[in-house]
Protein backbone atom coordinates (compact mmCIF):
# COMPACT_ATOMS: atom_id res chain seq x y z
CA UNK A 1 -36.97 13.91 -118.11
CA UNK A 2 -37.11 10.58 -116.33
CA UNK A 3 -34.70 8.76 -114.44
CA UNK A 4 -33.76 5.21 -113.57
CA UNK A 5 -35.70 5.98 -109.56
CA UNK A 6 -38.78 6.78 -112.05
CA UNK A 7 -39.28 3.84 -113.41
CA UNK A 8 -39.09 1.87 -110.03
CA UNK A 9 -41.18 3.61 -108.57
CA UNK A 10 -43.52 3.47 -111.68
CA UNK A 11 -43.11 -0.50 -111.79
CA UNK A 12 -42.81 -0.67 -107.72
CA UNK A 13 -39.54 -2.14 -108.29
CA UNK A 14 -35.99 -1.43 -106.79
CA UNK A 15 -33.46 0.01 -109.13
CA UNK A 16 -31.54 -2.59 -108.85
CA UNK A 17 -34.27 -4.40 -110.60
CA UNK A 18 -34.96 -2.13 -113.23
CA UNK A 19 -30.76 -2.41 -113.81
CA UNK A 20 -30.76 -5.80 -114.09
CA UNK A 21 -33.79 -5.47 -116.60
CA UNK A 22 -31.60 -2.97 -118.64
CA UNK A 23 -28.81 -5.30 -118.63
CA UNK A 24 -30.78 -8.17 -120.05
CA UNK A 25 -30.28 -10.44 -116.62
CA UNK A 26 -32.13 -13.33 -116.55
CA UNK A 27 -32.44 -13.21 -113.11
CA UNK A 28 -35.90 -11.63 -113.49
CA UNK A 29 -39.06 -12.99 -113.57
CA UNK A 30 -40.75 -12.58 -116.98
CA UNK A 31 -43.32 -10.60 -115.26
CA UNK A 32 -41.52 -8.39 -113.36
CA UNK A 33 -39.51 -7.37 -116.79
CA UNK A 34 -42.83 -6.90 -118.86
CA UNK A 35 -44.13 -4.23 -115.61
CA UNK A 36 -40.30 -2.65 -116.10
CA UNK A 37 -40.63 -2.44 -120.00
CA UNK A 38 -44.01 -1.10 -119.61
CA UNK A 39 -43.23 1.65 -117.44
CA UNK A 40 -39.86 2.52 -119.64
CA UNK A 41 -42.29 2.97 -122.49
CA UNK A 42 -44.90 4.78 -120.83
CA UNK A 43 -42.26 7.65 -119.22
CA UNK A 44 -40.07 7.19 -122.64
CA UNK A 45 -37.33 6.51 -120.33
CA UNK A 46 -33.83 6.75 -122.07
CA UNK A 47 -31.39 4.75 -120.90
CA UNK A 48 -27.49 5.57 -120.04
CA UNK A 49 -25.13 4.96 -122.81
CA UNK A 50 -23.29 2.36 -120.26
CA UNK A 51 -26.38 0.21 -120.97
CA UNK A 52 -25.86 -0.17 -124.86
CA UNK A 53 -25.11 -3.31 -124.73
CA UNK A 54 -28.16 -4.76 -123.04
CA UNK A 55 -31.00 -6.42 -125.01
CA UNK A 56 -33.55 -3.79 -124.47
CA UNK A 57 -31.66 -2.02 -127.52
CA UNK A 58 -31.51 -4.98 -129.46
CA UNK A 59 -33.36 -4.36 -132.79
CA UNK A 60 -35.22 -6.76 -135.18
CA UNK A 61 -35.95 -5.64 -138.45
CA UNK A 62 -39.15 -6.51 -140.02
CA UNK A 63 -39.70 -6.54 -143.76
CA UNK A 64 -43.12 -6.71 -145.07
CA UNK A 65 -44.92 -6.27 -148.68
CA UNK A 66 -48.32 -4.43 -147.35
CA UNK A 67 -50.06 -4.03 -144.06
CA UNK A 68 -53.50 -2.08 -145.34
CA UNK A 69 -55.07 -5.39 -145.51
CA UNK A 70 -55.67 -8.12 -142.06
CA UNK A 71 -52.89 -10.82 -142.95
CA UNK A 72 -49.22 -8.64 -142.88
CA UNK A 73 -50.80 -6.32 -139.75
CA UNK A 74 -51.95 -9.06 -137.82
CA UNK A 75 -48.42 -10.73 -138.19
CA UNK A 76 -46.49 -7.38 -137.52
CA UNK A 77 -48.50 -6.70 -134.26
CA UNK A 78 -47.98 -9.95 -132.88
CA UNK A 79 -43.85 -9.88 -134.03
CA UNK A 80 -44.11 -6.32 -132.35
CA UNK A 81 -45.39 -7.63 -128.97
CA UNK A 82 -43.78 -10.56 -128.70
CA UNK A 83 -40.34 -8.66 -129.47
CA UNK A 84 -41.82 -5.77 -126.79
CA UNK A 85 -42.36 -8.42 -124.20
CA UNK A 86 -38.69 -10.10 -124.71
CA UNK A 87 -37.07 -6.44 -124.63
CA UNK A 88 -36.74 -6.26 -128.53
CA UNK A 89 -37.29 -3.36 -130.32
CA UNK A 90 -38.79 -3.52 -133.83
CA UNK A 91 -38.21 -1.44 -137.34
CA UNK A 92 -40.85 -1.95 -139.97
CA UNK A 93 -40.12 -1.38 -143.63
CA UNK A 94 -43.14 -2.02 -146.33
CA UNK A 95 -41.15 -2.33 -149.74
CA UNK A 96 -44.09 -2.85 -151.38
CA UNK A 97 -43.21 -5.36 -153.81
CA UNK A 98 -40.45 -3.78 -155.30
CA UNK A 99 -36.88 -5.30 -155.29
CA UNK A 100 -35.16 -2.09 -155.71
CA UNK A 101 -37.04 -0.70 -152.47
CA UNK A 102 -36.29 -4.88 -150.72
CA UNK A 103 -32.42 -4.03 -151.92
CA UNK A 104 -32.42 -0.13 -150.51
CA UNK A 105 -34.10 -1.27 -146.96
CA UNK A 106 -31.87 -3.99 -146.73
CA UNK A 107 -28.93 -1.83 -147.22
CA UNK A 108 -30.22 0.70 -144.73
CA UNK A 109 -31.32 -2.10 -142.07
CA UNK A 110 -27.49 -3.42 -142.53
CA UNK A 111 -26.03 0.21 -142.02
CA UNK A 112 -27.98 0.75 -138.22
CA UNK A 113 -26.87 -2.88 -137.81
CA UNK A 114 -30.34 -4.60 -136.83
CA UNK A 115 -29.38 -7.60 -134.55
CA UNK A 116 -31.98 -10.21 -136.95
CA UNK A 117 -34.44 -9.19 -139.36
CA UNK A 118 -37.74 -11.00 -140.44
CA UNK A 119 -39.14 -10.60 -143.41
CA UNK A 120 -42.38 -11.77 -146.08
CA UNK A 121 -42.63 -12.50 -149.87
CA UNK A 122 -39.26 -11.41 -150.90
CA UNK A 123 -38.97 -10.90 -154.74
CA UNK A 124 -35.30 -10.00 -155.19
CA UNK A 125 -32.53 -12.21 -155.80
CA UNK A 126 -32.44 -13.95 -152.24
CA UNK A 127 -28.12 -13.27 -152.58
CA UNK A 128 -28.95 -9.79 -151.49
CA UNK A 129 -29.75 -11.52 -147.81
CA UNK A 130 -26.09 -13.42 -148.02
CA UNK A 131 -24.23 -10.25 -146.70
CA UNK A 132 -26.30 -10.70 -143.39
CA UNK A 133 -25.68 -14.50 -143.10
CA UNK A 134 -22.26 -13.96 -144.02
CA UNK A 135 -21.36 -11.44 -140.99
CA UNK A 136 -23.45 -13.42 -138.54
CA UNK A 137 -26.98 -11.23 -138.51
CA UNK A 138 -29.70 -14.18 -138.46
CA UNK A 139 -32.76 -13.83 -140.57
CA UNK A 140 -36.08 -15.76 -140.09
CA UNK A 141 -38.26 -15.62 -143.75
CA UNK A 142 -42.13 -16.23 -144.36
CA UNK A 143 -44.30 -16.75 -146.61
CA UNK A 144 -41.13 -18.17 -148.52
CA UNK A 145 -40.51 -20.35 -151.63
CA UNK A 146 -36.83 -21.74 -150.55
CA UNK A 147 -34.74 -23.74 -152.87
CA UNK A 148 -31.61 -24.37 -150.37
CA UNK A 149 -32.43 -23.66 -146.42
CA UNK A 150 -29.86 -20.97 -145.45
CA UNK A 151 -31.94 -19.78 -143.31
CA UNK A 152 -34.77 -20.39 -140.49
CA UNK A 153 -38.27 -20.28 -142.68
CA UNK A 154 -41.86 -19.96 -141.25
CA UNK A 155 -44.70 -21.06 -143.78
CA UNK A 156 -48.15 -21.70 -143.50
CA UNK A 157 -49.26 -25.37 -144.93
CA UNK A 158 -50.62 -23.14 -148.00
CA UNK A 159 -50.60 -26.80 -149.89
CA UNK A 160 -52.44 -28.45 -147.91
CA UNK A 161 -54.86 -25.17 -146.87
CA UNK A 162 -55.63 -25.49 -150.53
CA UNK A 163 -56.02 -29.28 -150.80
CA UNK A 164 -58.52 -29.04 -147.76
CA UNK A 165 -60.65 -26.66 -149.40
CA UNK A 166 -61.08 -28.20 -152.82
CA UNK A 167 -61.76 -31.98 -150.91
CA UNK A 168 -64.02 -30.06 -148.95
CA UNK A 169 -66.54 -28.65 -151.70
CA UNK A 170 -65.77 -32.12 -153.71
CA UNK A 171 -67.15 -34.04 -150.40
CA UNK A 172 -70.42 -31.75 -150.37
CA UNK A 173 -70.69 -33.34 -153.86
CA UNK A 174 -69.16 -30.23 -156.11
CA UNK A 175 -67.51 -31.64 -159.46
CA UNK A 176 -67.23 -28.58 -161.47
CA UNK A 177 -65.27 -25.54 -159.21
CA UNK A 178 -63.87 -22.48 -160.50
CA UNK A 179 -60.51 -21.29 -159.09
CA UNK A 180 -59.50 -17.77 -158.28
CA UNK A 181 -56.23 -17.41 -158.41
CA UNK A 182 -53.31 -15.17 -156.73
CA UNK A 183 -50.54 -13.52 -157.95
CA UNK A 184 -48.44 -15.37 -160.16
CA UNK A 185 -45.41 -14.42 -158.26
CA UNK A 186 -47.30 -15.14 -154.59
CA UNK A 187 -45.23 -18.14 -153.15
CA UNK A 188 -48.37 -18.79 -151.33
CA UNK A 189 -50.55 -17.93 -153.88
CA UNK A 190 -48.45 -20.71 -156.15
CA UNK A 191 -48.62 -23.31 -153.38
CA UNK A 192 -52.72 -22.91 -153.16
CA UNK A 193 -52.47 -24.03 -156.61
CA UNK A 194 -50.25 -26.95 -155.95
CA UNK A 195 -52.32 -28.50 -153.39
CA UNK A 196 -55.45 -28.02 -155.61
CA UNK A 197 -54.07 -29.40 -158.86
CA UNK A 198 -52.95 -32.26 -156.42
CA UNK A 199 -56.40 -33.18 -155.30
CA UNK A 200 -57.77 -33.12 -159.06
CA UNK A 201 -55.02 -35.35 -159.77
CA UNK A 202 -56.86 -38.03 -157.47
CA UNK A 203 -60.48 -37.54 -158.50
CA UNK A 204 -61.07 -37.98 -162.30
CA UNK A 205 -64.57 -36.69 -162.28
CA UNK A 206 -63.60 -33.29 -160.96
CA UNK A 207 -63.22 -30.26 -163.25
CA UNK A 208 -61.23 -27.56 -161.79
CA UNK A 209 -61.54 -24.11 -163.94
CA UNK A 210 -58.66 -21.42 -163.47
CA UNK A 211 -59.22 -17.92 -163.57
CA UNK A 212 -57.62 -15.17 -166.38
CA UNK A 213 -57.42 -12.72 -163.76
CA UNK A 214 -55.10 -12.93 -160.75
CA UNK A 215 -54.79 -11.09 -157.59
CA UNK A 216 -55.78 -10.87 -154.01
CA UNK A 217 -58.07 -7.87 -153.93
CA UNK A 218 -62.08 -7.76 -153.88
CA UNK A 219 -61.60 -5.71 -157.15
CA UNK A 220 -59.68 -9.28 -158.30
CA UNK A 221 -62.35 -11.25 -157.34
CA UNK A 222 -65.65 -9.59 -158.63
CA UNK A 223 -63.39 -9.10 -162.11
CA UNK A 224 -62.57 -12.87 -162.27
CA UNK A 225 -66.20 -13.51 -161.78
CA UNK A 226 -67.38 -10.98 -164.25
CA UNK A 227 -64.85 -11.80 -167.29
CA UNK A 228 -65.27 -15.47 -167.17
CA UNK A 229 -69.19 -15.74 -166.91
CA UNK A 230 -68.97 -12.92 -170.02
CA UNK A 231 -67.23 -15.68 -172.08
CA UNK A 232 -68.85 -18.49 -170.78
CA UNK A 233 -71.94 -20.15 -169.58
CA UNK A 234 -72.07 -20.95 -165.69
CA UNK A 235 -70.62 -23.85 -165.60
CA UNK A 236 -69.55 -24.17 -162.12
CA UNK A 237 -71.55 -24.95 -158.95
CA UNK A 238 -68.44 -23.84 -156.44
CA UNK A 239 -66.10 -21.11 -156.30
CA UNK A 240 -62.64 -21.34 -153.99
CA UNK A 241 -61.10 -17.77 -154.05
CA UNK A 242 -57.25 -17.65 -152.99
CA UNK A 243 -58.07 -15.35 -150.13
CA UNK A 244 -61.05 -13.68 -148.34
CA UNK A 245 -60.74 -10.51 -150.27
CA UNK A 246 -60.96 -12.03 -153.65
CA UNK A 247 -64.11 -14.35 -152.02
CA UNK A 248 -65.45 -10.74 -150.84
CA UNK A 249 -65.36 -9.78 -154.39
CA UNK A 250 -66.43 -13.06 -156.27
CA UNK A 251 -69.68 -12.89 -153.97
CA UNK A 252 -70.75 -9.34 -154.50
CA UNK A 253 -70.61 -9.77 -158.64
CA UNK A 254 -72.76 -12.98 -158.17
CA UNK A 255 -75.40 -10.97 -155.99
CA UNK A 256 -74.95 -8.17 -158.68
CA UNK A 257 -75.89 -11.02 -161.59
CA UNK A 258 -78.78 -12.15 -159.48
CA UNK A 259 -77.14 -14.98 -157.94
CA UNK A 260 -77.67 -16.34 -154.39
CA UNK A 261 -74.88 -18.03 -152.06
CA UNK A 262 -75.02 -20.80 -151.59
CA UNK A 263 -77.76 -21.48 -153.40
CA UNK A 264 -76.56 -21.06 -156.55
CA UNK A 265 -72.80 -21.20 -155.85
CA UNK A 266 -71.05 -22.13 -153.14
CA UNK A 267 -67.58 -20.33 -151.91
CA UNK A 268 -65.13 -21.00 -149.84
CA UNK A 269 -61.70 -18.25 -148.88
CA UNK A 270 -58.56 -18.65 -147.55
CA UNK A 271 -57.79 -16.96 -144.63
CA UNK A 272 -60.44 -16.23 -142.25
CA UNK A 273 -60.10 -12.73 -142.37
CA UNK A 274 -61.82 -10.38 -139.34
CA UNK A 275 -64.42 -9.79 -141.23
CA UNK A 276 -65.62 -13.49 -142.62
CA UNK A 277 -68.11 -14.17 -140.32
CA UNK A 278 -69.36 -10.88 -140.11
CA UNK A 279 -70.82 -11.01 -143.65
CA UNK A 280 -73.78 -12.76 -145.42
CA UNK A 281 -73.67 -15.28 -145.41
CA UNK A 282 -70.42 -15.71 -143.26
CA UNK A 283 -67.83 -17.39 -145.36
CA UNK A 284 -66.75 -20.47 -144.99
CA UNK A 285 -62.96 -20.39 -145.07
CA UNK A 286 -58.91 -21.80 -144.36
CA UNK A 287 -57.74 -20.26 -141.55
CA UNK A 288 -54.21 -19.17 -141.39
CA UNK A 289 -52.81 -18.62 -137.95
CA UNK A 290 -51.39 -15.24 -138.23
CA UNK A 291 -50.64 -14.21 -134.39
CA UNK A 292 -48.78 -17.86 -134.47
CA UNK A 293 -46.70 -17.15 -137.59
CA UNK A 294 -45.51 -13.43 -136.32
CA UNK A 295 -45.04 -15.14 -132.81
CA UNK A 296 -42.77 -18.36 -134.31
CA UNK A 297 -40.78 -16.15 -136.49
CA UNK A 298 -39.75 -13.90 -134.02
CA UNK A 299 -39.18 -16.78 -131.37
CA UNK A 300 -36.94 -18.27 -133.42
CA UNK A 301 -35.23 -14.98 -134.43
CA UNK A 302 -34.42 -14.17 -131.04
CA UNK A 303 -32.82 -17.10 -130.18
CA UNK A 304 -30.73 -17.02 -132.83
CA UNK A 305 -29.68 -13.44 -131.60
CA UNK A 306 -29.26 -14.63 -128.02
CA UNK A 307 -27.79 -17.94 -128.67
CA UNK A 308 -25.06 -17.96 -131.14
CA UNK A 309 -24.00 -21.15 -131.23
CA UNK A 310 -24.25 -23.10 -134.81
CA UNK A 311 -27.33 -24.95 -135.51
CA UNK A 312 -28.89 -26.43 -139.31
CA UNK A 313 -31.80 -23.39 -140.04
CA UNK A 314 -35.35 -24.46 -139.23
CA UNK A 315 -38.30 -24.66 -141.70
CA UNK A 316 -41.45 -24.61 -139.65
CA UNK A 317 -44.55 -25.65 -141.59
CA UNK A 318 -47.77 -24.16 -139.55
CA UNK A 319 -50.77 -26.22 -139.98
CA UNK A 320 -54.10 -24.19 -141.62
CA UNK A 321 -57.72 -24.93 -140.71
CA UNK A 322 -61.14 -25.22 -142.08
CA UNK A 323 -63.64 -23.72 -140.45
CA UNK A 324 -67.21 -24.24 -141.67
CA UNK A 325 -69.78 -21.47 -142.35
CA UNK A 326 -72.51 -20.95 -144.08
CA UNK A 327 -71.46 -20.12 -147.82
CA UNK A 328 -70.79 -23.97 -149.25
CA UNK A 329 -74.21 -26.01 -149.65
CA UNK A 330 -74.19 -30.04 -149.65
CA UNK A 331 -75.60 -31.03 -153.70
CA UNK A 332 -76.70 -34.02 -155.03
């Protein structure tokens, strides 16, 4: 089993050092403490109980819907090494949408007493989180629909994401677009639709067409495609799908019908997924930036565990992008 002279040695640090690192002393450089924390996790060094106090075993909590697809993993990896770099440790619960798993993890994560917990698209009753305001356990939220601020919030501009898309394809002369949409209880999915519905609202000559179907899947996007254009005529010349996936989907029923992007139909995502400008044509999309939003959330979070003074919670609003591809084509 290792020992405290093992993890000098492993670092080329004194002990000293590596005690002060234990103890959460700032009187180490920030590199010197990622070598230590490296070298504890790479011998799985375990710690005396006399340092129990020391931030090393301070835990955040993390609280996400789904990490199978690029948006929630991306954000968990970069909370995880942020947190790993600032001697946090992190525990990741995936409730899957379901408020009675949301209520259950939040009961466990308040048993082990998690020092600040972040969490994503909460769908229970947000007075389940007042028991951890109440006894002083902070909580950062994203991807959040908040009435009253009790708490620090991350977002993305999903609002204006949205608005840039649809001026976009209206610029490159599109009048008549077709709207896949997200889950009806998405916060973010529900903002995209704001910011659209706010555009139309300035351009009287613009048609905007909504979807039947909702969802953020590639199966949600080629079955949007498919049901509308089986009741109706194609009466669209541009397509903006809610994320990448559902643009994934949307294009590969309009190859299946015979036709070509962006030809025939131009398309534009939300997210700019890993794999959107590996395709083709690479999508033209609204970037999101994940590693930012894990990295905020978690920089706010552990301030608020380190510094408890009082302050009025934060609601940081994360600008999106557009980056342009090759899927939207200029017409007349």
């Amino acid at each position: 089993m290792a020992n405290i002279k093992d993890v000098a040695r492993l670092s080329n640090v004194s002990v000293a050092t590596v005690s002060r690192v234990l103890n959460g002393s700032e009187k180490v450089s920030s590199e010197t403490r990622k070598k230590v924390l490296k070298a504890i996790k790479k011998l799985n060094y375990k710690p005396r109980p006399s340092f129990s106090s020391n931030i090393l075993f301070k835990t955040i909590g993390v609280i996400v819907p789904d990490i199978r697809g690029y948006h929630y993993s991306d954000i968990v990896m970069s909370i995880e090494s942020f947190a790993y770099e600032k001697g946090f440790d992190m525990m990741l619960a995936i409730p899957k949408n379901d408020p009675l798993n949301e209520k259950n993890i939040l009961d466990q994560y308040f048993k082990r007493k998690v020092d600040g917990i972040i969490l994503a698209e909460f769908y229970s009753d947000s007075k389940l989180i007042d028991k951890f305001i109440n006894s002083g356990v902070p909580i950062v939220v994203m991807d959040f629909a908040v009435d009253e601020i009790k708490f620090d919030v991350v977002n993305v501009d999903n609002e204006g994401g949205a608005y840039k898309a649809i001026e976009y394809l209206y610029e490159n002369g599109h009048r008549n677009i077709f709207v896949i949409r997200g889950p009806e209880d998405s916060p973010a999915a529900n903002q995209r639709i704001k910011g659209i519905k706010k555009f139309r609202y300035k351009k009287s000559d613009l048609k905007i067409i909504f979807s039947d179907t909702t969802g953020y899947n590639s199966i949600d996007g080629s079955d949007a495609i498919y049901a509308y254009l089986a009741k109706n005529p194609l009466n669209f010349t541009a397509i903006f799908a809610v994320n990448d996936w559902t643009a994934i989907g949307a294009i590969d029923a309009l190859k299946n019908l015979g036709y070509n992007i962006p030809d025939d139909i131009s398309i534009i995502g939300f997210d700019d997924s890993p794999f959107a400008e590996f395709i083709s044509p690479k999508l033209t999309t609204i970037k999101q930036p994940r590693e930012e939003i894990g990295i905020t959330a978690t920089e706010i979070l552990i301030d608020r565990i380190t510094n408890k003074r009082k302050r009025l919670p934060k609601n940081v609003v994360l600008p999106t992008t557009l980056i342009k591809r090759d899927t939207v084509r200029r017409i007349k």
